[in-house]
Each structure stands twice: as structure tokens, then as C-alpha cells.
Protein backbone atom coordinates (compact mmCIF):
# COMPACT_ATOMS: atom_id res chain seq x y z
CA UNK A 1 4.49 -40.44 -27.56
CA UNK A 2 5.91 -40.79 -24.06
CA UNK A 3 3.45 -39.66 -21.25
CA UNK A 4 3.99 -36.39 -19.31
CA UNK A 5 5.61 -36.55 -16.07
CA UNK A 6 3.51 -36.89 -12.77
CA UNK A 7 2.74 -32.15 -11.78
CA UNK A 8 4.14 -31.91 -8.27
CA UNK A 9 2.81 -29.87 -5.74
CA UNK A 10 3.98 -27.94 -2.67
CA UNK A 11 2.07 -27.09 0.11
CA UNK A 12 3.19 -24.25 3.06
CA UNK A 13 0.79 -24.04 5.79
CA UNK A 14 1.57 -23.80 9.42
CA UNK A 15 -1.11 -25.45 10.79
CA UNK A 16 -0.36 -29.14 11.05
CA UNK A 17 -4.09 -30.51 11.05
CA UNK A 18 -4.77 -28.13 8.20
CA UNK A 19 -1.74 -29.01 5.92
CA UNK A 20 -2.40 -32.94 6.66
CA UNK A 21 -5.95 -32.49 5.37
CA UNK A 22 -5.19 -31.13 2.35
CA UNK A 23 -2.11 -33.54 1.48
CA UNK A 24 -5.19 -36.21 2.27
CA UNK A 25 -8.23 -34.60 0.27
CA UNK A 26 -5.44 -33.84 -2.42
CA UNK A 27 -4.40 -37.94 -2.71
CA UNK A 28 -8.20 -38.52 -2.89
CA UNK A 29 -8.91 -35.62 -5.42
CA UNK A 30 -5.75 -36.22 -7.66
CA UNK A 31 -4.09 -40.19 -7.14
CA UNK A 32 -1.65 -39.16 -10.05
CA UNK A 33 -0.42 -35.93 -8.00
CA UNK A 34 3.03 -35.72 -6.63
CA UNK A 35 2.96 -34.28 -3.38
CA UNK A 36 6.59 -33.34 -2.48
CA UNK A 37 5.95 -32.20 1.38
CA UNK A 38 4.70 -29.52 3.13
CA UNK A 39 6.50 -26.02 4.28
CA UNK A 40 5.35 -24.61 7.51
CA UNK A 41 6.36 -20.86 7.14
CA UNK A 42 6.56 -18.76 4.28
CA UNK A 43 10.67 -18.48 4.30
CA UNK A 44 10.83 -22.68 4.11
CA UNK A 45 8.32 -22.36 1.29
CA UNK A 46 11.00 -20.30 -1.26
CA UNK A 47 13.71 -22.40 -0.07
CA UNK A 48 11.71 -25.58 -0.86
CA UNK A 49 10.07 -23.80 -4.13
CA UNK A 50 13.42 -22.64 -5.65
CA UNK A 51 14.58 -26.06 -4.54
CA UNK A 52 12.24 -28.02 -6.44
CA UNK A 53 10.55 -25.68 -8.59
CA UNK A 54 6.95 -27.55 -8.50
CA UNK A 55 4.07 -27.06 -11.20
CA UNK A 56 1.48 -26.32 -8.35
CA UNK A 57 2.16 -24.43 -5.13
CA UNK A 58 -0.84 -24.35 -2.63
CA UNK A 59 -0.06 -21.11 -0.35
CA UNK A 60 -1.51 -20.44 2.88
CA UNK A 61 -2.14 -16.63 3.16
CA UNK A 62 -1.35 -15.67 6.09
CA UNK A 63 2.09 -17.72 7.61
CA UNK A 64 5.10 -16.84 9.99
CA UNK A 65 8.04 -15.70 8.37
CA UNK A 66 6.59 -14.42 4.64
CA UNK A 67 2.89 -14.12 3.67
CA UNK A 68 1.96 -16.65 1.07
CA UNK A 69 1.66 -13.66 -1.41
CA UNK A 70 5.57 -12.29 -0.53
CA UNK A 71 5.85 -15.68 -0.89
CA UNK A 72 5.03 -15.86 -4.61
CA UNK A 73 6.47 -12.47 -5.54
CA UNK A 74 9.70 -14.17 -4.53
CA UNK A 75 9.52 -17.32 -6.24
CA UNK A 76 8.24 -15.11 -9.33
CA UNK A 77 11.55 -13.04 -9.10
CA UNK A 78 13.71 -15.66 -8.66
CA UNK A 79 12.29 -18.52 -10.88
CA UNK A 80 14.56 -20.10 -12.67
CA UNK A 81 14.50 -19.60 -16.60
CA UNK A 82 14.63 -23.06 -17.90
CA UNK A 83 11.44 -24.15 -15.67
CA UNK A 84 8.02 -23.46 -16.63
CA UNK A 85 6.58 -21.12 -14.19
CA UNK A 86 4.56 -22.45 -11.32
CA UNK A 87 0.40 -22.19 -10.70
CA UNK A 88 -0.82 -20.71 -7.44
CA UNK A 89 -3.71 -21.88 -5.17
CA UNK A 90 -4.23 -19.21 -2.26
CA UNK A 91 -5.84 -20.79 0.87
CA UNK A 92 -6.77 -18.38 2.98
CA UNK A 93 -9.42 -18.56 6.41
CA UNK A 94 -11.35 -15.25 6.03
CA UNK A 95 -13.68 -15.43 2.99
CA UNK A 96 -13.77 -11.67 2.61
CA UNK A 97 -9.54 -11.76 1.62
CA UNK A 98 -9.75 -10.04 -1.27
CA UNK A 99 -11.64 -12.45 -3.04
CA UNK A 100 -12.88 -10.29 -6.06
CA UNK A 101 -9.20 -10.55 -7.20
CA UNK A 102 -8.64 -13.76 -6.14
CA UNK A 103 -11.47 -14.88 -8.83
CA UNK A 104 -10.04 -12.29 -11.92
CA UNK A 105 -6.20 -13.92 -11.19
CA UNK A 106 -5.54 -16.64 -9.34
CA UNK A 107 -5.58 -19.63 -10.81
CA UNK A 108 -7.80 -20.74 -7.67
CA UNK A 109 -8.22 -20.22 -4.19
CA UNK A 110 -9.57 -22.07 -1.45
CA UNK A 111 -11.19 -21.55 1.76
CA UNK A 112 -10.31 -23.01 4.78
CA UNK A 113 -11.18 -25.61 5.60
CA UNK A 114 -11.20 -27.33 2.31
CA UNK A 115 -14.23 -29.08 1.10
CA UNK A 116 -13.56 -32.46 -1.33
CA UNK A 117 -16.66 -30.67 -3.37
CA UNK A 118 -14.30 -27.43 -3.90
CA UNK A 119 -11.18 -29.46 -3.68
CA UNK A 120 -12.48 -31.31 -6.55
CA UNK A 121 -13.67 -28.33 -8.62
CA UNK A 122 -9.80 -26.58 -7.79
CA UNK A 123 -8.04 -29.86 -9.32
CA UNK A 124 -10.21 -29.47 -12.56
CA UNK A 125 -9.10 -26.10 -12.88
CA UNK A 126 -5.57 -26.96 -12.35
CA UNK A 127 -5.56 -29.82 -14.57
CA UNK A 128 -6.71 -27.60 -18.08
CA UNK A 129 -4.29 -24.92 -17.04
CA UNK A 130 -1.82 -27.49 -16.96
CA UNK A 131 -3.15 -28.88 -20.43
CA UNK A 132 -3.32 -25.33 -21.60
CA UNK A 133 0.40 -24.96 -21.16
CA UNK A 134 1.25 -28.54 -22.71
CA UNK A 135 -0.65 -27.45 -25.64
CA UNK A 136 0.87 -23.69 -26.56
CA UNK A 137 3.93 -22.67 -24.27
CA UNK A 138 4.24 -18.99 -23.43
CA UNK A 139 8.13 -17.62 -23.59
CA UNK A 140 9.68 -17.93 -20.32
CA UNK A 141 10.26 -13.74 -19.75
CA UNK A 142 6.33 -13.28 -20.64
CA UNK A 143 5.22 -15.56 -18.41
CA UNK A 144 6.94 -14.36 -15.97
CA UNK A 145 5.43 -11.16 -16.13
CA UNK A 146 2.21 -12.15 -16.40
CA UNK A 147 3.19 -14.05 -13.47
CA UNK A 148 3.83 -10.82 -11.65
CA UNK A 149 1.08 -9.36 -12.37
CA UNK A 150 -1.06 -11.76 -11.11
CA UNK A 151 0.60 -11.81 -7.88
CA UNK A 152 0.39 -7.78 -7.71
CA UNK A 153 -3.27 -8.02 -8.14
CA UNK A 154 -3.93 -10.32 -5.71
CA UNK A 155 -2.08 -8.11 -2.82
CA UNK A 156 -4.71 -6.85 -0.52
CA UNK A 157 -5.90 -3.15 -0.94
CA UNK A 158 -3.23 -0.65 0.92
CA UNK A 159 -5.36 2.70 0.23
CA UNK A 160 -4.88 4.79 3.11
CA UNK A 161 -7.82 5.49 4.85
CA UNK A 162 -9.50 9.03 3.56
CA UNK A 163 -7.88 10.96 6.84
CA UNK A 164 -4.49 9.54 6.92
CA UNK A 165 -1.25 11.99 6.04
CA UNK A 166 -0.88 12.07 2.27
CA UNK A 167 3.20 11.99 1.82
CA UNK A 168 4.57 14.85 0.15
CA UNK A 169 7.66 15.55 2.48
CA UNK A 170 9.22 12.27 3.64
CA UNK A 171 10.31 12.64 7.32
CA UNK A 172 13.01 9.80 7.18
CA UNK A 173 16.02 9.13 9.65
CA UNK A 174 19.71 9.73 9.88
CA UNK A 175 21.43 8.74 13.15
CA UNK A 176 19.41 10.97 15.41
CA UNK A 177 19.01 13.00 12.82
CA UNK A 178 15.12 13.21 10.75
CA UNK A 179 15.85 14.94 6.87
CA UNK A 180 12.95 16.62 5.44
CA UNK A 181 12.92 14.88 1.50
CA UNK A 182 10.72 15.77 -1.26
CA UNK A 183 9.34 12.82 -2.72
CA UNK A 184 10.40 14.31 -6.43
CA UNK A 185 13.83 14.37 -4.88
CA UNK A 186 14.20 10.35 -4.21
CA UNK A 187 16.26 8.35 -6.86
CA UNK A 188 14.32 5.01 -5.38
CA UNK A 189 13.45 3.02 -2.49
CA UNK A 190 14.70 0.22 -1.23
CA UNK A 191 12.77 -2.25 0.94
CA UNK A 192 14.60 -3.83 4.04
CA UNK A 193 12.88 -6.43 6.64
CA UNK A 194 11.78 -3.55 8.67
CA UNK A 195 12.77 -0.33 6.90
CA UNK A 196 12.36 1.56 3.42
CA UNK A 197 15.84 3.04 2.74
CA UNK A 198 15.17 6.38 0.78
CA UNK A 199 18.14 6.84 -1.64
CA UNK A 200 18.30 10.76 -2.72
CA UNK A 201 21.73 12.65 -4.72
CA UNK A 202 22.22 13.88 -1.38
CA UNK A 203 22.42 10.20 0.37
CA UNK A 204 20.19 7.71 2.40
CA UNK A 205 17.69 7.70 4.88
CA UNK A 206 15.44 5.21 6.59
CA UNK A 207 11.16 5.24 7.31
CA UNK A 208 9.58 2.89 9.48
CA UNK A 209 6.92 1.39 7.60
CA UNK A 210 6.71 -0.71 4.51
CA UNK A 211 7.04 -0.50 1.21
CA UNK A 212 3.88 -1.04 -0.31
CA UNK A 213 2.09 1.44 2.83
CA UNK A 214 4.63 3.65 1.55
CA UNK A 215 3.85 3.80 -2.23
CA UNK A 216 -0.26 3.79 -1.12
CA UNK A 217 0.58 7.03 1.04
CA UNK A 218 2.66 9.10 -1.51
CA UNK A 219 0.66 11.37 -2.87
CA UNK A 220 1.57 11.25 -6.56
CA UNK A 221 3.22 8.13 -7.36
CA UNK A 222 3.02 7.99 -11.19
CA UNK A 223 6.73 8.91 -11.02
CA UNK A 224 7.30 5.75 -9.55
CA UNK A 225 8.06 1.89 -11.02
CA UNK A 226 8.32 -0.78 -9.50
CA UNK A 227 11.49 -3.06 -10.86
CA UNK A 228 11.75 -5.46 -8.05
CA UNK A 229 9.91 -7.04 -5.23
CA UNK A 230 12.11 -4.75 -3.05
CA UNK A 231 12.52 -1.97 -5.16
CA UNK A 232 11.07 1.28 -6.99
CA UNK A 233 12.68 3.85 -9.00
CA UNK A 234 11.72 7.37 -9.78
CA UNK A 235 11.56 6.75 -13.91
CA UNK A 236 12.84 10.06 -14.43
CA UNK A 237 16.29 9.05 -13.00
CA UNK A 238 16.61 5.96 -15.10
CA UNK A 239 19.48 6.84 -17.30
CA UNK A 240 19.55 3.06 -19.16
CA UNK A 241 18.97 -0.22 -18.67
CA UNK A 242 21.98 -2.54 -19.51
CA UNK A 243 21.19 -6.83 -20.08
CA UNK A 244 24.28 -8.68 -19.01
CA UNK A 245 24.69 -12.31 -20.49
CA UNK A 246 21.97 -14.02 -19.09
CA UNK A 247 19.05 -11.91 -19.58
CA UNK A 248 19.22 -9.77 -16.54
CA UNK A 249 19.32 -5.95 -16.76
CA UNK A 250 20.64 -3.75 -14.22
CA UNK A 251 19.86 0.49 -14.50
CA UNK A 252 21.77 3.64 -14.10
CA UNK A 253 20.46 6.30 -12.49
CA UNK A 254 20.73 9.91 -12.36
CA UNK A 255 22.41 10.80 -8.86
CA UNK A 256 23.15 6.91 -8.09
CA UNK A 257 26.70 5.71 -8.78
CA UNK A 258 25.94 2.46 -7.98
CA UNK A 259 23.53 0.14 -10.28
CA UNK A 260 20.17 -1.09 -9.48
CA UNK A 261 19.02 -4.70 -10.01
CA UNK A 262 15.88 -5.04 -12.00
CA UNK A 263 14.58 -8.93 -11.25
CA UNK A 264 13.82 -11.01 -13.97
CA UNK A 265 9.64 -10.57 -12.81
CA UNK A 266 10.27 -6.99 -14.32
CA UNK A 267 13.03 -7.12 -17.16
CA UNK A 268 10.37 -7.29 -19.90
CA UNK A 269 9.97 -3.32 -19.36
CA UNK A 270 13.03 -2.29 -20.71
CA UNK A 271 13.31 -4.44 -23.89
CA UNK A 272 14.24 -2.38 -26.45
CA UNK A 273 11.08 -1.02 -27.90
């Protein structure tokens, strides 16, 4: 039986000293690792992960350009299919980063600066999740999701804080124009690099603030699914989902003429039941 190939890692972090101390304690920790460089903002880190689609990906949390969390929920949407999917290691400076769901799912995380002790104890981890996977692999669309999920949980809490506005009545922007919308009345949103474009029967509008504040301020979101790291939809529009030939689904909505793109992180909610 022919040996596995050599895991290969990524590593984004903008700090230079940093990321050349953890390429070093990582040599030390794991001689049979393939390190394949080092990304030094969260944009260069999906171009190199899509790139070279590495087993490990060690993720600074907070970089210029794309958190190391956007980070994954990108690589997790566009993953390719025929590649199993990759294990995350959050570094992150502040010890009080949401580390409760760091510990329930990610496959580690590690404080900065790294210790060889911790570094050591990470590697171990990684190395029987790797194992794990030799020994019974998940199908690619489930692990994917899971994927997802572990991602979503790791986001930081968005709660508003107990006296901020509740949103009921979106006040969103047209021109020089600001359109009262009910929140029953939106079809979905759609995340842009500054903006959430509301998309109504009755057109589009634009809030200043981002998606995930938005969906932690509306006041009764159970209307509302996520289907992409950009997008949600108001489930009682969805019409049907339709899979083209390679797996991905796109949905018709009620009031939309135009289909929506469901990524591939969130296709395993509308297989046919």
C-alpha cells in the first residue's frame, strides 16, 4: 500500500514576525508538513486556498482585506467538489474571541503567540482528524455543510445590545430617496462590500450596515434562510429550487424574475426530501 501524500498547509497572517514563527514552530512540530507559503491578507488567502486547495489552513482572525472567518465561509462556498474539504486552525490575539465556540467547532485554535507546548498539542489534533478522514470519508455535499456550520458557529456574537432599534420597518435608500419596507415585504437580501441591497416586488434599495448586524437587528427573522455567504431569502418566496448539471441549484422566487444562486455550502437544503 502506497503511503499518503505529505497534508499541506496554508498560513494568512499579516504580521511578518508572527507568520515566520509559526512556519518555524510548525517545521519543528510537524517535519513531514508541507508548508506551501504564507498569505498576508484575507483576500490573498482565498486566492491562494482555491488555488491550492490545502488539507490545513491556519487563519489569523482578524486580517486586512477579509477576516479569517469570511475567509473560510468563502473557501467553504467555493470549494471545489473533487477535493476533500479543508481543516481550520483560528489564531487569534485576544483570548476572550469567542472561545467557547472555538472549543465546540473548530478543529483548533491558537493563541497568539504560539507556544511549541500548544503548537504541539494542535498538530496531534490535526493529525487524527486527518486519520479520521483516511479511515471513513464523508460525501463531499455533507461535508460541506457541516463545514458551514462550523464556520457559522464560530462567527462572533452580533446580538444587538438590549437598547438598540429592533428592525421592523427597514429605512433603506433610493437615490435621495429613503422607502419605508416591511421586513415581511423583502424577497431577500443581498450583501455588497459596503451595502445590503433589499430586493422587494416593488424593487431595490440599499442599508448601510452589514449583513449579519442586519439579520441580528430584525426583529423576527425565522422567515429568513440563509443560502449563501452573501445571501438570505424570505422562505416564503421560494417558489423551487432547480439543480443544473453539476450539482448547483439556483431558486425562484415569488416577486423576483431573476434567479438566486444558492452556493454549494447550502445546496444540501433543498434535496428533495
Amino acid at each position: 500500500m502506497s503511503e499518503a501524500p505529505a497534508p499541506r498547509a496554508l498560513i494568512a497572517e499579516d504580521e511578518p514576525l508572527l507568520a515566520r514563527t509559526l512556519s518555524r514552530l510548525l517545521g519543528e512540530a510537524w517535519p513531514g508538513l508541507q508548508l506551501l507559503g504564507v498569505a498576508t491578507d484575507g483576500l490573498q488567502a482565498i486566492e491562494l486556498g482555491l488555488a491550492h486547495t490545502p488539507e490545513l489552513l491556519f487563519l489569523d482572525i482578524q486580517m486586512p482585506g477579509r477576516s479569517g472567518l469570511e475567509v473560510a465561509e468563502a473557501l467553504a462556498d467555493d470549494w471545489p467538489d473533487d477535493r476533500p474539504q479543508p481543516l481550520f486552525v483560528f489564531v487569534t490575539a485576544h483570548d476572550g474571541f469567542a472561545l467557547q465556540a472555538f472549543e465546540r467547532a473548530a478543529v483548533d485554535y491558537l493563541l497568539k503567540p504560539a507556544t511549541p507546548e500548544r503548537l504541539a498539542l494542535c498538530v496531534q489534533r490535526l493529525q487524527q482528524r486527518l486519520a479520521e478522514r483516511c479511515a471513513a470519508a464523508a460525501p463531499a455535499l455533507d461535508a460541506r455543510a457541516a463545514l458551514m456550520q462550523q464556520v457559522q458557529s464560530l462567527a462572533p456574537a452580533s446580538a444587538p445590545e438590549s437598547d438598540a432599534e429592533r428592525i421592523k420597518i427597514l429605512r433603506a435608500g433610493v437615490g435621495n430617496t429613503v422607502r419605508m419596507i416591511p421586513v415581511s415585504e423583502v424577497i431577500c437580501f443581498e450583501a455588497t462590500e459596503k451595502y445590503v441591497n433589499v430586493v422587494t416586488a416593488h424593487g431595490e434599495a440599499l442599508v448601510r450596515m452589514s449583513l449579519r448586524e442586519l439579520m441580528a437587528r430584525i426583529e423576527d427573522a425565522r422567515d429568513f434562510q440563509q443560502i449563501h455567504r452573501s445571501v438570505v431569502v424570505n422562505t416564503r418566496c421560494i417558489l423551487s429550487a432547480t439543480r443544473d448539471e453539476i450539482g448547483h441549484y439556483s431558486l425562484s422566487l415569488r416577486g423576483l424574475e431573476r434567479p438566486v444562486k444558492v452556493s454549494r455550502a447550502f445546496g444540501y437544503l433543498f434535496r428533495p426530501m
